[in-house]
N, C-alpha and C. Protein backbone atom coordinates (compact mmCIF):
# COMPACT_ATOMS: atom_id res chain seq x y z
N UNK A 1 -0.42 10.57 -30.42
CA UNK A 1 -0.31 9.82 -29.18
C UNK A 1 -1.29 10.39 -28.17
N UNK A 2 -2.20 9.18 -27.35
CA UNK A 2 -2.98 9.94 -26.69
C UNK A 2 -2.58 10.34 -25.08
N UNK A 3 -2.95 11.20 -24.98
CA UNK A 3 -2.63 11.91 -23.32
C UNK A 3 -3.06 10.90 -22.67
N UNK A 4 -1.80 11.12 -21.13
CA UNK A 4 -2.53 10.22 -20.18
C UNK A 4 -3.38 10.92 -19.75
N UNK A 5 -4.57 10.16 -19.24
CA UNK A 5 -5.90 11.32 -18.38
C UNK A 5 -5.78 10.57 -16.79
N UNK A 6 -5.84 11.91 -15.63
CA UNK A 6 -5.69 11.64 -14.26
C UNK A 6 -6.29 11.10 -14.05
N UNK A 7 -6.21 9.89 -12.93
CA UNK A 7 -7.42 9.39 -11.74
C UNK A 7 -7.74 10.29 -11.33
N UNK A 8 -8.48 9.56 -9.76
CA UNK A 8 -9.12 10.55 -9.03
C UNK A 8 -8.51 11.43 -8.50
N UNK A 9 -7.09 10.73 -7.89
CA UNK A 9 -6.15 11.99 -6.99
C UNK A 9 -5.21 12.62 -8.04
N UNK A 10 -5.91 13.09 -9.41
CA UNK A 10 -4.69 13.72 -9.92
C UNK A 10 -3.49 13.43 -10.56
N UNK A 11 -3.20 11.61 -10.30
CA UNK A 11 -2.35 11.15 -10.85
C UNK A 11 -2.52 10.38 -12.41
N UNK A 12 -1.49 11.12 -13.19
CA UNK A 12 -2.05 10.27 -14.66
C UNK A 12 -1.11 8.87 -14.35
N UNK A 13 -1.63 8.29 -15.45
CA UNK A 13 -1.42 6.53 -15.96
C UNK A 13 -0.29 7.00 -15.60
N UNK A 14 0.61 7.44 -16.63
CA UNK A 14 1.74 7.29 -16.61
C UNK A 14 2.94 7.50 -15.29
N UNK A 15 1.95 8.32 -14.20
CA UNK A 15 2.87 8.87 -12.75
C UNK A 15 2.85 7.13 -12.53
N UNK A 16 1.30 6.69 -12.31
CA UNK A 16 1.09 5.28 -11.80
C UNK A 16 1.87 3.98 -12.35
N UNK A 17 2.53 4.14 -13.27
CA UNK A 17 2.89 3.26 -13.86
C UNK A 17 4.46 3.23 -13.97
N UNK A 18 4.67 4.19 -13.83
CA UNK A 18 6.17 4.01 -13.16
C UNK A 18 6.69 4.10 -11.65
N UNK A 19 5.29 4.74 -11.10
CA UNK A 19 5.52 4.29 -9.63
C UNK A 19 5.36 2.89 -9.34
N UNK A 20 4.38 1.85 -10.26
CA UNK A 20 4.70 0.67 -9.42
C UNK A 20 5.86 0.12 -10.27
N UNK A 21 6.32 0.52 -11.12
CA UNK A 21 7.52 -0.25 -11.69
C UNK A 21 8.76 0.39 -10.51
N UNK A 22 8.76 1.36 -10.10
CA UNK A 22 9.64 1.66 -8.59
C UNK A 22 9.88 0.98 -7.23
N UNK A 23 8.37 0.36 -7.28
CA UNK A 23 7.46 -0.22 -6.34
C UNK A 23 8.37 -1.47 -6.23
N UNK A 24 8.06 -2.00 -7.48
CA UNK A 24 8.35 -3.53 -7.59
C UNK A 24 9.97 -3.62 -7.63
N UNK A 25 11.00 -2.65 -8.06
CA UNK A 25 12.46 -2.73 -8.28
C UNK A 25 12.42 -2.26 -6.75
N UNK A 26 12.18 -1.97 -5.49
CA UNK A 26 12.52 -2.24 -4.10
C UNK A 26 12.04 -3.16 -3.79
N UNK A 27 11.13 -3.32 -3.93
CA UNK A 27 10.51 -4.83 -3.20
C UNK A 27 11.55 -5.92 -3.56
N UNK A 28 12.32 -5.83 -4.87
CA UNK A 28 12.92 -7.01 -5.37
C UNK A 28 14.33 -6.99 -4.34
N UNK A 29 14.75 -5.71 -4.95
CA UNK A 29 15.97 -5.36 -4.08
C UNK A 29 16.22 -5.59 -2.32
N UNK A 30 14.96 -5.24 -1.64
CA UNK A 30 15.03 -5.13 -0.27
C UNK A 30 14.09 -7.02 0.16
N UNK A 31 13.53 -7.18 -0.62
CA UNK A 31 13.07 -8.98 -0.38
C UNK A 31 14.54 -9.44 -0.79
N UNK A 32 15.47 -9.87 -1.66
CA UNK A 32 16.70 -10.05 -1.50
C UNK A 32 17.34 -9.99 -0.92
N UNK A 33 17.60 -8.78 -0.07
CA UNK A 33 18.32 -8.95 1.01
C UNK A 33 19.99 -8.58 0.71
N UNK A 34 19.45 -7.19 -0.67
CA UNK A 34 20.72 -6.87 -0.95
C UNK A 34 21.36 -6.03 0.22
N UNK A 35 20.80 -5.16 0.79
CA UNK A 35 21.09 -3.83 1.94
C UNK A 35 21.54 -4.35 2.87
N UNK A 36 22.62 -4.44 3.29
CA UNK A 36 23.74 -4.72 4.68
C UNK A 36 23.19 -3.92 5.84
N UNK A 37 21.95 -4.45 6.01
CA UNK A 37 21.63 -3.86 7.38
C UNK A 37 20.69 -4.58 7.90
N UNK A 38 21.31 -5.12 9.55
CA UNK A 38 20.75 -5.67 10.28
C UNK A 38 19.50 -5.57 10.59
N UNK A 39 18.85 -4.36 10.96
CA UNK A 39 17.31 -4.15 11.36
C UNK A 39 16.19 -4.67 10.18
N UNK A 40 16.61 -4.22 8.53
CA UNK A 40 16.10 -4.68 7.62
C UNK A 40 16.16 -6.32 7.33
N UNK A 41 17.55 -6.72 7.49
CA UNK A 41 17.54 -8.24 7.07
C UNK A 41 16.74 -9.03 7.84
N UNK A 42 16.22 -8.53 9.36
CA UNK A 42 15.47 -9.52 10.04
C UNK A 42 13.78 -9.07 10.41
N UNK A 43 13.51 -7.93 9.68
CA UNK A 43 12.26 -7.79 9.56
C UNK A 43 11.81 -7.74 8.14
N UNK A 44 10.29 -7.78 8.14
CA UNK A 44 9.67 -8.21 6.83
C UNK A 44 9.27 -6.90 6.62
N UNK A 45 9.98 -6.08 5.38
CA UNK A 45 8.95 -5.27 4.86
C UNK A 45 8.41 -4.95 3.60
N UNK A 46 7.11 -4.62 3.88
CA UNK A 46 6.43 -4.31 2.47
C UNK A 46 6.83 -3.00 1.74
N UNK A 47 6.73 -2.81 0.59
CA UNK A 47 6.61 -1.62 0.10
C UNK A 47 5.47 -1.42 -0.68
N UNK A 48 4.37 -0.85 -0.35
CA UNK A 48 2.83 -1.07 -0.37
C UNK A 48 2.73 0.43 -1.33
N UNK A 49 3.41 1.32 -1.57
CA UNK A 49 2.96 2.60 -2.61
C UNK A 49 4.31 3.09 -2.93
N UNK A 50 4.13 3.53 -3.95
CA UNK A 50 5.24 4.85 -4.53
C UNK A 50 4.41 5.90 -4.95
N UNK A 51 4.36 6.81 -4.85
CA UNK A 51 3.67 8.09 -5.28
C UNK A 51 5.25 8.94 -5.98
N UNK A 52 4.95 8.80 -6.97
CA UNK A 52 5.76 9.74 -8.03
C UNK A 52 5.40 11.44 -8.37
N UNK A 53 6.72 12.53 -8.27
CA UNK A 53 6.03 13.40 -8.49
C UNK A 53 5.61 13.81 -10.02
N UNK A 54 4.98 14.96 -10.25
CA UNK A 54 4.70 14.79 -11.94
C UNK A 54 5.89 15.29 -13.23
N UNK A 55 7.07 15.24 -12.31
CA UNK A 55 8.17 15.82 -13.21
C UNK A 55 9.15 14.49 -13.06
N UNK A 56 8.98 13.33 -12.15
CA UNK A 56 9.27 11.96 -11.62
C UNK A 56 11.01 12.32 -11.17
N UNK A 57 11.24 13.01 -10.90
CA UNK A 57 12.18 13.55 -9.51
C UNK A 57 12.32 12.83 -8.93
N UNK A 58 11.09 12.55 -8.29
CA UNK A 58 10.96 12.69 -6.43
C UNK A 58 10.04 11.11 -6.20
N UNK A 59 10.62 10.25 -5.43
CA UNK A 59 9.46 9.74 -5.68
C UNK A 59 9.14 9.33 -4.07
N UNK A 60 8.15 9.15 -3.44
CA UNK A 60 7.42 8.99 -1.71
C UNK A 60 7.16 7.71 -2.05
N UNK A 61 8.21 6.79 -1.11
CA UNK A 61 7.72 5.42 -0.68
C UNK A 61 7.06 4.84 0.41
N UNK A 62 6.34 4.62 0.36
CA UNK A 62 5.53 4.35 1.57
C UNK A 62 5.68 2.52 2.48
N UNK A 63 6.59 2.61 2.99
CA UNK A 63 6.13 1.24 3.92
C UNK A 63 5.67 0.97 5.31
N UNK A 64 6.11 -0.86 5.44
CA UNK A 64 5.21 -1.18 6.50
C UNK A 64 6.33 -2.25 6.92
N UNK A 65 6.40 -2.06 8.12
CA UNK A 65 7.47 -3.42 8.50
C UNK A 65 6.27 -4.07 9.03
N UNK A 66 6.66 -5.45 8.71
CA UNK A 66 5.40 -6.35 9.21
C UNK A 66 5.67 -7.16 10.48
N UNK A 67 7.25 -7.53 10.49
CA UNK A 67 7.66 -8.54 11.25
C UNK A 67 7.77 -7.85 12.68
N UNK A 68 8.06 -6.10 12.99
CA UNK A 68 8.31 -5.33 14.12
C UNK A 68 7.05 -4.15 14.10
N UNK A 69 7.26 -3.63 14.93
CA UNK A 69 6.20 -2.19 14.87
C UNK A 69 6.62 -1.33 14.53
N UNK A 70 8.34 -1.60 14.96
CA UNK A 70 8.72 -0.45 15.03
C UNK A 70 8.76 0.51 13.19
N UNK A 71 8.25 0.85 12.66
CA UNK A 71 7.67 1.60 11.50
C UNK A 71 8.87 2.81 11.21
N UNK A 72 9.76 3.03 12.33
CA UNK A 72 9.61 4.61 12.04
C UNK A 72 11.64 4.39 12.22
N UNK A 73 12.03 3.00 12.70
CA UNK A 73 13.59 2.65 12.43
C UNK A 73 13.68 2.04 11.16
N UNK A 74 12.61 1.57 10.98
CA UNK A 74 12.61 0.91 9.30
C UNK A 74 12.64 2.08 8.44
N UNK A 75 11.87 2.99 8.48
CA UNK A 75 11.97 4.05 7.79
C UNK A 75 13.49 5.12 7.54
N UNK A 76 14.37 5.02 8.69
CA UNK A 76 15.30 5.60 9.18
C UNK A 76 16.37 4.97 8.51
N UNK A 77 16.24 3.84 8.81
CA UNK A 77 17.32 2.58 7.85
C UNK A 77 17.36 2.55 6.59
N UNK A 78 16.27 2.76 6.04
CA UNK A 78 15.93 2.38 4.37
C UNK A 78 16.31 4.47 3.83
N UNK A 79 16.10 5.06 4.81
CA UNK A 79 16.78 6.87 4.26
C UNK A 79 18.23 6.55 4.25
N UNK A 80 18.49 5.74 5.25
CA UNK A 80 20.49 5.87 5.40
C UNK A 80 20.99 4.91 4.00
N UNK A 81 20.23 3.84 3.23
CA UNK A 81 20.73 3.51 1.98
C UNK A 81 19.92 3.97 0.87
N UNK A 82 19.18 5.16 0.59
CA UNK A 82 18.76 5.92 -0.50
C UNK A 82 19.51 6.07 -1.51
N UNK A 83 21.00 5.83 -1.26
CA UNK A 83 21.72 6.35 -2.38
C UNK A 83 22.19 4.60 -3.42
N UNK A 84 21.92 3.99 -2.38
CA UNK A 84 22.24 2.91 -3.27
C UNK A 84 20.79 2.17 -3.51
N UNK A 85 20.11 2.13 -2.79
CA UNK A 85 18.38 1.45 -3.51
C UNK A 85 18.18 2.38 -4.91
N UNK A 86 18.97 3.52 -4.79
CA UNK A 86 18.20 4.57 -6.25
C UNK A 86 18.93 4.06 -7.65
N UNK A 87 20.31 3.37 -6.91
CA UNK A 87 21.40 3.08 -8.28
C UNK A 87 20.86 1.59 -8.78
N UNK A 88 20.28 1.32 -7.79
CA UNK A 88 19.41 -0.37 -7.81
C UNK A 88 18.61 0.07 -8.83
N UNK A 89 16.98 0.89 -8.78
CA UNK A 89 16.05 1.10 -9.21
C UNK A 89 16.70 2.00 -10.98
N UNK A 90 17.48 2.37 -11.02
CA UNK A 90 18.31 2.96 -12.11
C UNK A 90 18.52 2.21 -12.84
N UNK A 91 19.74 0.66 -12.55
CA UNK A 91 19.53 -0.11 -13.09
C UNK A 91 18.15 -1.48 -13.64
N UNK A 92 17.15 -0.94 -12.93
CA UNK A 92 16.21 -1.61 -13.16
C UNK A 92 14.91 -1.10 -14.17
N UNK A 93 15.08 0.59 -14.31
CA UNK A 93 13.93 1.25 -14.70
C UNK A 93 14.92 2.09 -16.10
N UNK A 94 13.87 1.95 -17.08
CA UNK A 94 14.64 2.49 -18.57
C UNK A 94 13.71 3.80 -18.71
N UNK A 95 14.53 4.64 -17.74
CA UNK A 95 13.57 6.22 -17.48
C UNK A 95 15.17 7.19 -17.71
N UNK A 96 14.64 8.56 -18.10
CA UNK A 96 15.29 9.71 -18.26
C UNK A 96 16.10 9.63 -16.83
N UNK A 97 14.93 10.20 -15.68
CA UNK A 97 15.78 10.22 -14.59
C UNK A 97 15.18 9.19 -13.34
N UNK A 98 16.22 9.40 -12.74
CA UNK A 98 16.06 8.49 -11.60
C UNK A 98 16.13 9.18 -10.33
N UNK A 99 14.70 8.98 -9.74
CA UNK A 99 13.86 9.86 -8.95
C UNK A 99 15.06 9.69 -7.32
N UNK A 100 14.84 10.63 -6.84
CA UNK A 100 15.26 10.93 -5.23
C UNK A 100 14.21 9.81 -4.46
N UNK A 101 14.42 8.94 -3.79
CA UNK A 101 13.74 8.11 -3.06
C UNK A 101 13.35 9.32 -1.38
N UNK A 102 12.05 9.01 -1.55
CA UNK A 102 12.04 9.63 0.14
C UNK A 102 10.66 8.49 1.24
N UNK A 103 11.30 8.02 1.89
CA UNK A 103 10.28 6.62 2.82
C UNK A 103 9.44 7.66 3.69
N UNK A 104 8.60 7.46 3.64
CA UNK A 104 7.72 7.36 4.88
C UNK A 104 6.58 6.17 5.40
N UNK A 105 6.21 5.75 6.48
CA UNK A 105 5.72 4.96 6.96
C UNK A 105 4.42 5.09 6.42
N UNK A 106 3.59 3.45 6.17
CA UNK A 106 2.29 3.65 5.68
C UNK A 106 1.17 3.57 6.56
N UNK A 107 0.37 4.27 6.67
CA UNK A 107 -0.59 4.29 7.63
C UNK A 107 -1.74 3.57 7.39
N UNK A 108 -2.21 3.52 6.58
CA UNK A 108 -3.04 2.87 5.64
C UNK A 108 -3.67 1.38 6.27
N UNK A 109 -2.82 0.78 6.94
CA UNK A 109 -3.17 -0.64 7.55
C UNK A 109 -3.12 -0.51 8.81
N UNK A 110 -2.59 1.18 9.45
CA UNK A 110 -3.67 1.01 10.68
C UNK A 110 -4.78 1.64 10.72
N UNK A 111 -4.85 2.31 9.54
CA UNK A 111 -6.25 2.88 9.47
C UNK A 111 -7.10 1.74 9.29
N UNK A 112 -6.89 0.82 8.36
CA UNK A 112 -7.88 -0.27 8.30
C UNK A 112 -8.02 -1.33 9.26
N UNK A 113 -7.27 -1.33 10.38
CA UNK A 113 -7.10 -2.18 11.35
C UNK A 113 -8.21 -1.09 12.39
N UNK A 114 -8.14 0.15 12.71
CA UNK A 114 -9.36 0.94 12.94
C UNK A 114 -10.56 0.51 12.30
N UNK A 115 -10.42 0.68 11.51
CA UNK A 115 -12.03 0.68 10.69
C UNK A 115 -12.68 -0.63 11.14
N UNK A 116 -11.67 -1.83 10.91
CA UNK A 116 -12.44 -3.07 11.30
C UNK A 116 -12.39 -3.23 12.82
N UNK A 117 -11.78 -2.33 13.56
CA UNK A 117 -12.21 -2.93 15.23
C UNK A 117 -13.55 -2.09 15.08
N UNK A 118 -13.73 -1.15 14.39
CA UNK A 118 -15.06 -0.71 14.60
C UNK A 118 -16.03 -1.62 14.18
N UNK A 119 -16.06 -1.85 13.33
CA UNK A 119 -16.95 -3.11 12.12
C UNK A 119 -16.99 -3.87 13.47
N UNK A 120 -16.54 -4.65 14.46
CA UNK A 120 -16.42 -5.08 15.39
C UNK A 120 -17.50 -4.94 16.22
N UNK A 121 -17.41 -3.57 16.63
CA UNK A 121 -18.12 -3.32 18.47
C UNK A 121 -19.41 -4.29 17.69
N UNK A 122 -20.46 -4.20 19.07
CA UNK A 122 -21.31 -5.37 19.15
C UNK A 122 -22.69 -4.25 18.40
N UNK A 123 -22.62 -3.12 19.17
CA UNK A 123 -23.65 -1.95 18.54
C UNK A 123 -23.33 -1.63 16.87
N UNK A 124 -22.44 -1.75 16.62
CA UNK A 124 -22.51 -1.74 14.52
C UNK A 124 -22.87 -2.75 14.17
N UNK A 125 -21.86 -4.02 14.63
CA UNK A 125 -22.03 -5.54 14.63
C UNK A 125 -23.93 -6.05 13.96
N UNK A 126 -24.07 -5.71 15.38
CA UNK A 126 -25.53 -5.44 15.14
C UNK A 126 -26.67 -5.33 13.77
N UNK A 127 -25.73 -4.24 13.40
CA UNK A 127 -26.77 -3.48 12.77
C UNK A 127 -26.18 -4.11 10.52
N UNK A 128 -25.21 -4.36 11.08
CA UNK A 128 -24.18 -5.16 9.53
C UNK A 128 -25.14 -6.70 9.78
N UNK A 129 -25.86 -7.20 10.19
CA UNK A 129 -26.48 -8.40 10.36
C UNK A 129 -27.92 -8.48 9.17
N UNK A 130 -27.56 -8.72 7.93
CA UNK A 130 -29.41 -8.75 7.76
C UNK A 130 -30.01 -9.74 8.61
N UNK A 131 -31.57 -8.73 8.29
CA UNK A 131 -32.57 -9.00 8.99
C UNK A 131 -32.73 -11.13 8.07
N UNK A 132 -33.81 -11.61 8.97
CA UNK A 132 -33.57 -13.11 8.25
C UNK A 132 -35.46 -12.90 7.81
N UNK A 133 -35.28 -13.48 6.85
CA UNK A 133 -36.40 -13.30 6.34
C UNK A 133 -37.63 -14.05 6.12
N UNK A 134 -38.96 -13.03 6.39
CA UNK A 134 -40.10 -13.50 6.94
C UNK A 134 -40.48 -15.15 6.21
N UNK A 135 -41.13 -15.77 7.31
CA UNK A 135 -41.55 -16.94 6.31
C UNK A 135 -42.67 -16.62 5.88
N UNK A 136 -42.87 -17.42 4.46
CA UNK A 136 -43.93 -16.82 3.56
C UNK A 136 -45.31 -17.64 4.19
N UNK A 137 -46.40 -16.54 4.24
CA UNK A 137 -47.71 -16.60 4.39
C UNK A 137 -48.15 -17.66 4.05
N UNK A 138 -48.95 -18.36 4.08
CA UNK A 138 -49.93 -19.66 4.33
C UNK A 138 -50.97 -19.37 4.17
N UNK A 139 -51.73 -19.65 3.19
CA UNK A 139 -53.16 -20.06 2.94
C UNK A 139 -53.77 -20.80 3.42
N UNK A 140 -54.83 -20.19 4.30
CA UNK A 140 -55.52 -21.28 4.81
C UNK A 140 -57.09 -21.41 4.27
N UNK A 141 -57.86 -22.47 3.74
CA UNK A 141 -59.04 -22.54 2.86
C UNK A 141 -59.96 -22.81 4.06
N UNK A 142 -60.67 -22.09 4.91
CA UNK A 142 -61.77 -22.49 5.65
C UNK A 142 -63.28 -23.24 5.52
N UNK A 143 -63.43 -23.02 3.81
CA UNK A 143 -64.51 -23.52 3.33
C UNK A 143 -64.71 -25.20 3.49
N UNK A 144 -64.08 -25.86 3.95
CA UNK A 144 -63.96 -27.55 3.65
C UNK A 144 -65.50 -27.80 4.20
């Protein structure tokens, strides 16, 4: 059987591949609208990463409430039902063990919401413009 071999950050196939199978058993669970909690049932959130550790324990969920800002009660809400999203993902994942859920907020889309107000200003703007290109030379025969 062949070894998984790491990506770039270190993580083999196999961390990746049961983190998004983690990924996808919350998304199902919390898009449903199984969790009896108000702040969650009326905002939209993503669950955009799982990072698994390499003994799959532990696993770091990363979201994004889309519908509020507030990032960091969504996060707070979704720690206070850890114990039942994990019995969710248990019944959903045919693994040895069934990892400790831990949320933290994803930053990731305001970093890229940075990056593109920069892409923005008028001085980069600028410079992301190709040049338009020369019209081609003309022969002119003076001999007539």
């Amino acid at each position: 059987m062949a070894r998984s071999t790491p990506d770039a950050q270190g993580r083999s196939v196999r961390l990746l591949r049961i983190g998004e199978q983690v990924r996808h058993a919350l998304a199902e669970v919390i898009g449903r609208g199984d969790l009896r909690d108000e702040l969650i049932a009326r905002s939209l959130v993503s669950v955009s990463e799982v990072r698994m550790s390499p003994d799959l324990r532990h696993a770091t969920v990363f979201v994004k409430a889309l519908a509020n800002n507030d990032d960091q009660a969504i996060v707070k809400a979704l720690a206070s039902h850890a114990k039942f999203l994990r019995g969710e993902v248990a019944r959903r994942l045919a693994t040895k063990y069934t990892p400790d859920l831990r949320f933290r907020p994803d930053e990731s889309f305001d970093a890229g919401a940075r990056i593109d107000a920069v892409l923005k200003r008028p001085s980069i703007a600028r410079d992301l413009i190709p040049p338009e290109p020369a019209p081609p030379a003309e022969d002119h025969d003076d001999a007539d």
